[in-house]
Protein backbone atom coordinates (compact mmCIF):
# COMPACT_ATOMS: atom_id res chain seq x y z
CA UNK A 1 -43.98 -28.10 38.44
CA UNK A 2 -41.34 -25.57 36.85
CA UNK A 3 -41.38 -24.85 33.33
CA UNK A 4 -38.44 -24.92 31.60
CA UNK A 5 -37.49 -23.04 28.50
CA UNK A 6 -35.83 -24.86 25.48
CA UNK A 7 -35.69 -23.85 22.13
CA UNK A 8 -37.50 -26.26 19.54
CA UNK A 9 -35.82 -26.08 16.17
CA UNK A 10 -38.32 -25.04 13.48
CA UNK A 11 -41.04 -24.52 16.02
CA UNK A 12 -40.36 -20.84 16.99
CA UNK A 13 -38.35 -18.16 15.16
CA UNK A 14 -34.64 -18.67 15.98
CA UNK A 15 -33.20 -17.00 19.20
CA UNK A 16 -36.77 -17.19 20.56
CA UNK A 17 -36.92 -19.67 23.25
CA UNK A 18 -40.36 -21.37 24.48
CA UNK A 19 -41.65 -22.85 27.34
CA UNK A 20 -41.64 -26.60 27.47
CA UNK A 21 -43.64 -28.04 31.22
CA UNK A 22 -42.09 -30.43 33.51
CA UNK A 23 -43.95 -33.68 34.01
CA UNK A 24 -44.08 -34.85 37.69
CA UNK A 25 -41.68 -37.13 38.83
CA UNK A 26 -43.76 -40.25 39.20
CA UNK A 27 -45.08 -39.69 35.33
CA UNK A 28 -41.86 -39.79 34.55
CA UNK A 29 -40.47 -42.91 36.35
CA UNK A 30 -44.07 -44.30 34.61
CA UNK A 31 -42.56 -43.32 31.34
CA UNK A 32 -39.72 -43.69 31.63
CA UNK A 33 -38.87 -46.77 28.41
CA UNK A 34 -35.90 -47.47 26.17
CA UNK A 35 -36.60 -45.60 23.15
CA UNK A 36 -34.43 -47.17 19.75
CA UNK A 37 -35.62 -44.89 16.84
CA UNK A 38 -35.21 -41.11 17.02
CA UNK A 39 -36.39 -38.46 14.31
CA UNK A 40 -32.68 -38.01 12.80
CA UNK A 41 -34.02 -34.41 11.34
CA UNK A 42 -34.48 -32.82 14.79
CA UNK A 43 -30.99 -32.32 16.21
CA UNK A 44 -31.02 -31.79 20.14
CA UNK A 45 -30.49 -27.57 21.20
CA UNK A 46 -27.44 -27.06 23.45
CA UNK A 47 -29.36 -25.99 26.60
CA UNK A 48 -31.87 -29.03 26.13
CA UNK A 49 -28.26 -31.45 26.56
CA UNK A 50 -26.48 -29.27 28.99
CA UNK A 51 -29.96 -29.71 30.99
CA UNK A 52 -29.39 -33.48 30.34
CA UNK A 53 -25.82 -33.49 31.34
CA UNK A 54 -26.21 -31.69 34.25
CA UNK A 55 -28.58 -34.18 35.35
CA UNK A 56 -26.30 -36.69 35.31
CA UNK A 57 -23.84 -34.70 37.34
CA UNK A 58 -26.43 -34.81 40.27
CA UNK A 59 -25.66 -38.21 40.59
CA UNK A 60 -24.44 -39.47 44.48
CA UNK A 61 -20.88 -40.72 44.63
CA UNK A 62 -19.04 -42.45 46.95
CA UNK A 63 -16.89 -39.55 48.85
CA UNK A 64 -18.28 -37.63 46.32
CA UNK A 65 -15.55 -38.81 44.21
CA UNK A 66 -17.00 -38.14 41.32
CA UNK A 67 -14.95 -40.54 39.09
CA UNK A 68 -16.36 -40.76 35.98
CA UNK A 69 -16.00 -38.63 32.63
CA UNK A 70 -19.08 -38.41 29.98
CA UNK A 71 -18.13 -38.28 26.03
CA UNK A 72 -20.42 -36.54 24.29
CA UNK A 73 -21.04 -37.15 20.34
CA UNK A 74 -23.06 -34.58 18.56
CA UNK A 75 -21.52 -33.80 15.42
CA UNK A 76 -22.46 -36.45 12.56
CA UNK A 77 -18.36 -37.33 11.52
CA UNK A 78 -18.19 -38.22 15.34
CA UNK A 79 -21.33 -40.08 15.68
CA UNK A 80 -20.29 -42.37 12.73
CA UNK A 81 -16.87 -42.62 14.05
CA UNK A 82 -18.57 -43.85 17.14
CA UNK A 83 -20.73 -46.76 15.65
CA UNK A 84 -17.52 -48.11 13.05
CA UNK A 85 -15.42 -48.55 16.03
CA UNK A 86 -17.78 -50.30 18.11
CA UNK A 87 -20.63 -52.09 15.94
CA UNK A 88 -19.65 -54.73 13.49
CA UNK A 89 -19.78 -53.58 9.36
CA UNK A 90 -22.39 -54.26 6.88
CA UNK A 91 -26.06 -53.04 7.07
CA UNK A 92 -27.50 -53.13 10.95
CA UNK A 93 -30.71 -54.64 11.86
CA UNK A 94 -33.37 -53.00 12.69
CA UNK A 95 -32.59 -52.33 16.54
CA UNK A 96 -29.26 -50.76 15.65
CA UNK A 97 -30.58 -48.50 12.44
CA UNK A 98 -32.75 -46.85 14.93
CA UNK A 99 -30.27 -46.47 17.48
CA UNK A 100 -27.77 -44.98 14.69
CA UNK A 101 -30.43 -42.47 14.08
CA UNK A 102 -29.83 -40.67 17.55
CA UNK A 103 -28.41 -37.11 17.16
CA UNK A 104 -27.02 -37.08 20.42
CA UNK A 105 -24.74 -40.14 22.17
CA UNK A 106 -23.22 -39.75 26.02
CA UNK A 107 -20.00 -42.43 26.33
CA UNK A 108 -20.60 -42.79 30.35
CA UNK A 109 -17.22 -43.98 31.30
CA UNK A 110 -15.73 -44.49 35.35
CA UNK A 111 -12.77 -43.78 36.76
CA UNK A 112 -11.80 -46.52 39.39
CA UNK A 113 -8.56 -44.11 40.43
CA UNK A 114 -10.44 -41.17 41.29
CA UNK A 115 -12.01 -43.86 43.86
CA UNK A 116 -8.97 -45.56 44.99
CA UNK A 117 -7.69 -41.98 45.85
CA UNK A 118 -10.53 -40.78 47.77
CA UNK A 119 -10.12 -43.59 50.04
CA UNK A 120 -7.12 -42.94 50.57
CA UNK A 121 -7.09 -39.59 52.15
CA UNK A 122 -6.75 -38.56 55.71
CA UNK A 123 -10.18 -38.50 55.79
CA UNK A 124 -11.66 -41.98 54.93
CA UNK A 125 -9.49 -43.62 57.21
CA UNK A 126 -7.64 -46.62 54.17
CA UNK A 127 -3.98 -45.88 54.32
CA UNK A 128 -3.67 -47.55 51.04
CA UNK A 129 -5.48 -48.01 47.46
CA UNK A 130 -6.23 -52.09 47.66
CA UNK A 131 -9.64 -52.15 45.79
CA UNK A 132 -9.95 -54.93 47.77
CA UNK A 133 -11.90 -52.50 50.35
CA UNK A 134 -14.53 -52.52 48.32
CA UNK A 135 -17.47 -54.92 48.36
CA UNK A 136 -18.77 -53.82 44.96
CA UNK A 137 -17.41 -51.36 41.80
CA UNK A 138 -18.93 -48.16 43.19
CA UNK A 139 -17.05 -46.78 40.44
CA UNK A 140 -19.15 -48.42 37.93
CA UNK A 141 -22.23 -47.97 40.10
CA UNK A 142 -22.19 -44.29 40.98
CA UNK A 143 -21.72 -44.17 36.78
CA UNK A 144 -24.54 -45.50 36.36
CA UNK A 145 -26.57 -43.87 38.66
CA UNK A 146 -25.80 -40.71 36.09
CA UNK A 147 -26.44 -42.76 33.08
CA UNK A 148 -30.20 -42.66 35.13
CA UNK A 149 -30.55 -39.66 35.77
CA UNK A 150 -29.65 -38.88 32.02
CA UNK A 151 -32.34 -41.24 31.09
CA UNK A 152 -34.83 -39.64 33.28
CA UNK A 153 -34.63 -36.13 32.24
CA UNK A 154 -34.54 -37.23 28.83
CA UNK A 155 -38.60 -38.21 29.60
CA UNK A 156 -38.68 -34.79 31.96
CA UNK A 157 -37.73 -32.53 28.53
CA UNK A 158 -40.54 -34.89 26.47
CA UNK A 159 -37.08 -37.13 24.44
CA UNK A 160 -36.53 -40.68 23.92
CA UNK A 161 -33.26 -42.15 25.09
CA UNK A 162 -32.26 -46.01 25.58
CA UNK A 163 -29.11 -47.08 27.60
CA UNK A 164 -26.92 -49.75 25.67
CA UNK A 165 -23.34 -51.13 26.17
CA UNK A 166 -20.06 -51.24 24.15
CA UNK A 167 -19.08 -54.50 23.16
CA UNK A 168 -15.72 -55.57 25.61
CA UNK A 169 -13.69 -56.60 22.20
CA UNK A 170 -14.48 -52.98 20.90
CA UNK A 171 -13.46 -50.76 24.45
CA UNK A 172 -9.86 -50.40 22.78
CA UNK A 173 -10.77 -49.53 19.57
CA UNK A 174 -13.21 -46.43 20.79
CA UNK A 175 -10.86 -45.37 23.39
CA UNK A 176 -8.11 -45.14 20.57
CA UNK A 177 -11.05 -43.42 18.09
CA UNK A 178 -11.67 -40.54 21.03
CA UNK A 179 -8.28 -40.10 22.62
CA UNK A 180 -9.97 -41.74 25.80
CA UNK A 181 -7.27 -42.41 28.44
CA UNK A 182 -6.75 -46.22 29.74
CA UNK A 183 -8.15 -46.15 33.20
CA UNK A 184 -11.60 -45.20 31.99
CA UNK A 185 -13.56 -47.88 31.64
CA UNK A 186 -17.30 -47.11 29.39
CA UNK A 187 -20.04 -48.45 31.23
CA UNK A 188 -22.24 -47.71 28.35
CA UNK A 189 -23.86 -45.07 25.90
CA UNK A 190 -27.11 -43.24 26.86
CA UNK A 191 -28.57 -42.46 23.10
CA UNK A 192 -30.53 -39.35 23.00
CA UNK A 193 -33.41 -38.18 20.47
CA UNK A 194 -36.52 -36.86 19.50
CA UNK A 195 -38.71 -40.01 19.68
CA UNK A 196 -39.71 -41.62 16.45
CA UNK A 197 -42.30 -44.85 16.14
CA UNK A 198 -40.25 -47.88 17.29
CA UNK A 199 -41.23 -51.15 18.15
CA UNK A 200 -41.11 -52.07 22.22
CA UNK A 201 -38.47 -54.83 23.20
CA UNK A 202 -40.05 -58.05 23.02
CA UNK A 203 -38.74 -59.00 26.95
CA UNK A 204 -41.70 -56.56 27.95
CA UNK A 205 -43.83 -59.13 27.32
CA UNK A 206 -42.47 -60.57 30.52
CA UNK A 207 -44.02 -58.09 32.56
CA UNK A 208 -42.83 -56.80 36.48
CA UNK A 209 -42.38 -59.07 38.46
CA UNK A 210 -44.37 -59.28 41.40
CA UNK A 211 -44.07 -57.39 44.11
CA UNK A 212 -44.45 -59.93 46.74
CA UNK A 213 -41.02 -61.66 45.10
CA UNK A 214 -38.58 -59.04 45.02
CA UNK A 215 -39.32 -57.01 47.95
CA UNK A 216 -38.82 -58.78 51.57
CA UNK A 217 -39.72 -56.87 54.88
CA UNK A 218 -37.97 -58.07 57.84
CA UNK A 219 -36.38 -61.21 56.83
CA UNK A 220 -35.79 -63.14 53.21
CA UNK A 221 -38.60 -65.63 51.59
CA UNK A 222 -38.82 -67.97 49.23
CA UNK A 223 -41.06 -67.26 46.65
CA UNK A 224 -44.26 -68.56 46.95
CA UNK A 225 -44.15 -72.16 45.76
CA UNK A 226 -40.36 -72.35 45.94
């Protein structure tokens, strides 16, 4: 493991940095849970988010295309922008108070073009843009493989972060609040905080499924008893 250095607000004088370890990856896929209520008196430092960003950035892409754009919301004005534009008005239940809370919001959004024109350089062999080469939105996909990654170094750098998406009636109204251009599309928001007590999703209860029905090794079964 490789420490990393991040600079606690309140916990050390200012300017002095201090060492924070990494947690092996398995203890963090372990961990790794939607958090929904974040200390809002603990703002995120700038190298603990650029760590997160950059993160995401890691993520594979098909022809490393890259085609996706992250909005980040930091500064309160924006942040509260963010939730009039897409959450409905009057006083939020408890799921979205503690959501609201987080100092830090990432607006993953993909870029279908960037895609579209990848494919159809000399290299990839399409002569033309149809998106009807593709068997799946890799656009969407490869953006959420950074909206992961995000999510996973949140638990590396000992934060709480929860994935959630933008309601479809509400995608115009936050791309006019944030001068977003048209063909980027927001997958949805990785929230980002300092963990506060929260109460776990009630789906938990449902518990992993079962090995033995999700994983098939040389040819597809029916569950057992189906």
């Amino acid at each position: 493991m490789v420490p990393v250095r991040v600079a606690r607000p309140g916990a050390v004088p200012a300017g002095r940095p201090v060492t924070v370890p990494c947690v092996e990856f398995s203890e963090v896929i372990r961990r790794r849970r939607m958090v929904r209520n974040y200390d809002p008196d603990r703002p995120i430092p700038a190298e603990v988010r650029d760590r997160l960003l950059a993160a995401g950035l890691r993520a594979p892409s098909a022809g490393f295309s890259q085609g996706w754009g992250f909005l980040v919301l930091e500064d309160a004005h924006d942040r509260d922008r963010f939730w009039a534009v897409t959450a409905d008005a009057g006083e939020p239940d408890a799921w979205l108070a503690g959501l609201r809370r987080a100092p830090l919001l990432v607006v993953c959004f993909s870029h279908k073009d960037a895609y579209l024109d990848r494919y159809a350089e000399a290299d990839k062999g399409w002569t033309d843009r149809d998106e009807a080469h593709w068997p799946v939105p890799y656009w969407d996909i490869d953006t959420g493989f950074a909206a992961l990654l995000m999510l996973l170094d949140a638990v590396d750098q000992q934060l709480g972060a929860c994935f959630f998406g933008v309601p479809p009636d509400r995608i115009g109204a936050l791309r006019g609040a944030f001068g977003v251009p048209d063909p980027f599309t927001p997958i949805g928001v990785v929230s980002v905080g300092y963990p506060a007590p929260d109460r776990r999703s009630p789906s938990l209860r449902r518990g992993h499924r079962p090995v033995d029905q999700v994983v098939h090794h040389g040819r597809w079964r029916a569950p057992s008893g189906g």
